[in-house]
Protein backbone atom coordinates (compact mmCIF):
# COMPACT_ATOMS: atom_id res chain seq x y z
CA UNK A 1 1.17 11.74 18.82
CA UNK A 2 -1.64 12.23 16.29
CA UNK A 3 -1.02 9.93 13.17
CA UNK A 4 -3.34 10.47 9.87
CA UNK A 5 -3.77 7.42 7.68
CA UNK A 6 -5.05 8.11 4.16
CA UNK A 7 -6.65 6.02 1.37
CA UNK A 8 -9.45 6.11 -1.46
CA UNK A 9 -12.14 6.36 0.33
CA UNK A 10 -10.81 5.96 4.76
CA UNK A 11 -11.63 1.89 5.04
CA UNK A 12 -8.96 0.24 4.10
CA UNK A 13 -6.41 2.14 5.97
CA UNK A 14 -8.82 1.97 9.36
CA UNK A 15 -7.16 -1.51 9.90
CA UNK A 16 -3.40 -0.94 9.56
CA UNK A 17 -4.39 2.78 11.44
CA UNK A 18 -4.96 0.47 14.55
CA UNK A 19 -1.95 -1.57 14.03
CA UNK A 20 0.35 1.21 13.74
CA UNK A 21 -1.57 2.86 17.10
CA UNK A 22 -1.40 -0.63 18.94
CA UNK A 23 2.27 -0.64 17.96
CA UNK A 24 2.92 3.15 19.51
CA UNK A 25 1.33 2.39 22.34
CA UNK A 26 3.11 -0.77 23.08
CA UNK A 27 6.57 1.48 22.79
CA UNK A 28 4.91 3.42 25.29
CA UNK A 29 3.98 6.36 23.20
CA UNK A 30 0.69 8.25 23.39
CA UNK A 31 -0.29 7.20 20.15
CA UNK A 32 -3.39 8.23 18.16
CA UNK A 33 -4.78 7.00 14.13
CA UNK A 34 -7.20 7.78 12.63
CA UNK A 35 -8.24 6.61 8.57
CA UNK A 36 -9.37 9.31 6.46
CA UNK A 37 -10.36 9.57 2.62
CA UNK A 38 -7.62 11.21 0.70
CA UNK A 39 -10.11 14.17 -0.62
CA UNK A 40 -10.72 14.99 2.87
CA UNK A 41 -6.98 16.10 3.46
CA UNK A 42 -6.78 19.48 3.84
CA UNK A 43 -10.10 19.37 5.95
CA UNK A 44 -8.35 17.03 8.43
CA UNK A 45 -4.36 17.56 8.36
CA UNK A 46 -3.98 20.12 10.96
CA UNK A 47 -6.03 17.91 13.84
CA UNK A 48 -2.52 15.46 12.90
CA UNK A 49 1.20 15.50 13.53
CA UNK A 50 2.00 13.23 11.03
CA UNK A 51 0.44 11.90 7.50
CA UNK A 52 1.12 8.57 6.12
CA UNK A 53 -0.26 7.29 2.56
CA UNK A 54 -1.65 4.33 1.50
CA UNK A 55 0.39 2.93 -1.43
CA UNK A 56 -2.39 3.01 -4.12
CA UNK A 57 -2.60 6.89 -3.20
CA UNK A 58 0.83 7.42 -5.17
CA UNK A 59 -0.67 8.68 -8.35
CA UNK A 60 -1.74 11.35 -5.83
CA UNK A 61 1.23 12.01 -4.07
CA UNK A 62 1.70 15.91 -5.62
CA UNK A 63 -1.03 17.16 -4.06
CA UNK A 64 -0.78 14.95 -0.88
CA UNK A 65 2.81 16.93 -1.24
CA UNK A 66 1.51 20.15 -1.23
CA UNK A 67 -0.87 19.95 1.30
CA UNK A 68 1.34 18.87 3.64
CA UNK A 69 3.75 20.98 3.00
CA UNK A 70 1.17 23.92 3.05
CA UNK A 71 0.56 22.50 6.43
CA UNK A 72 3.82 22.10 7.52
CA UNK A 73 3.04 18.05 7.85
CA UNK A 74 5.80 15.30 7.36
CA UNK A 75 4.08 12.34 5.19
CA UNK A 76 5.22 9.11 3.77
CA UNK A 77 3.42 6.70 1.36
CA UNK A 78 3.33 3.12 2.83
CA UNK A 79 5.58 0.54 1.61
CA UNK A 80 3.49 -1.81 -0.14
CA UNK A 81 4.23 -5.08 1.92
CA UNK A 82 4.19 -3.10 5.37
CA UNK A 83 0.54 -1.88 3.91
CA UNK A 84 -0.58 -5.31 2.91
CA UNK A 85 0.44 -7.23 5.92
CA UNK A 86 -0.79 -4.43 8.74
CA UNK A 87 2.65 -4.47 9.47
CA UNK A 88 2.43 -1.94 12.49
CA UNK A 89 5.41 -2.05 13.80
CA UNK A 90 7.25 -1.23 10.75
CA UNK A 91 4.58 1.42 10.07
CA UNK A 92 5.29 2.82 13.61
CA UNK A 93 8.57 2.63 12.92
CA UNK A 94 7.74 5.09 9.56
CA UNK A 95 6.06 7.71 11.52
CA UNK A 96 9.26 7.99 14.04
CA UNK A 97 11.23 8.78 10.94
CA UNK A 98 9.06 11.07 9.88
CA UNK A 99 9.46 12.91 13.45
CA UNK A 100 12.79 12.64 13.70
CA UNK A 101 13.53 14.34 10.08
CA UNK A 102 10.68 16.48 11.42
CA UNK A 103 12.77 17.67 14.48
CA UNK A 104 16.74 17.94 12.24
CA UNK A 105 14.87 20.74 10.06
C-alpha cells in the first residue's frame, strides 16, 4: 500500500507521512508514504494507491480533484487536528476509507 502525502512545498507532510506509515505497519499492512509538493502531483500520482492532502492545500482541492480523478486516485484532505497532532492512526484510518470506497465502486 503506496500512500502519497501532499503539501506546499513536501516538508511538512514528511512527518505525519511517517506516522501514518508507522501506524499501517503496526496493523500489519505493507505500508508505504512518501511527502511530495502539491505541484509535483501529476508527476508522482501513479507511483501511489492513495492521495491524502494536507489541510492548507484546500484552496487547491479542484485540481488535486482532477488529477486524481484523471488518475483514477481516491484522495482526502486531512482533518486539521489529525494533521496538526501527526495523528497517524486516525490518518491510517483515512486512507482505509479511502480503499474501501475505492473497492464499493
Amino acid at each position: 500500500m503506496k500512500i502519497l502525502l501532499i503539501c506546499g512545498n513536501g516538508v511538512s507532510s514528511g512527518m505525519i507521512a511517517q506516522k501514518i506509515r508507522k501506524a499501517g505497519i503496526a496493523r500489519g499492512y505493507d505500508a508505504v508514504s512518501d511527502a511530495y509538493s502539491y505541484s509535483q502531483l501529476s508527476e508522482v500520482v501513479d507511483e501511489f494507491d492513495v492521495v491524502l492532502v494536507a489541510p492548507q492545500m484546500k484552496f487547491n482541492e479542484d485540481m488535486i480533484r482532477d488529477i486524481c480523478a484523471l488518475h483514477q486516485k481516491p484522495y482526502a484532505v486531512l482533518d486539521n487536528f489529525v494533521y496538526s497532532t501527526l495523528d497517524g492512526e486516525r490518518g491510517f484510518d483515512t486512507v482505509l476509507s479511502l480503499l474501501n470506497e475505492k473497492e464499493k465502486v
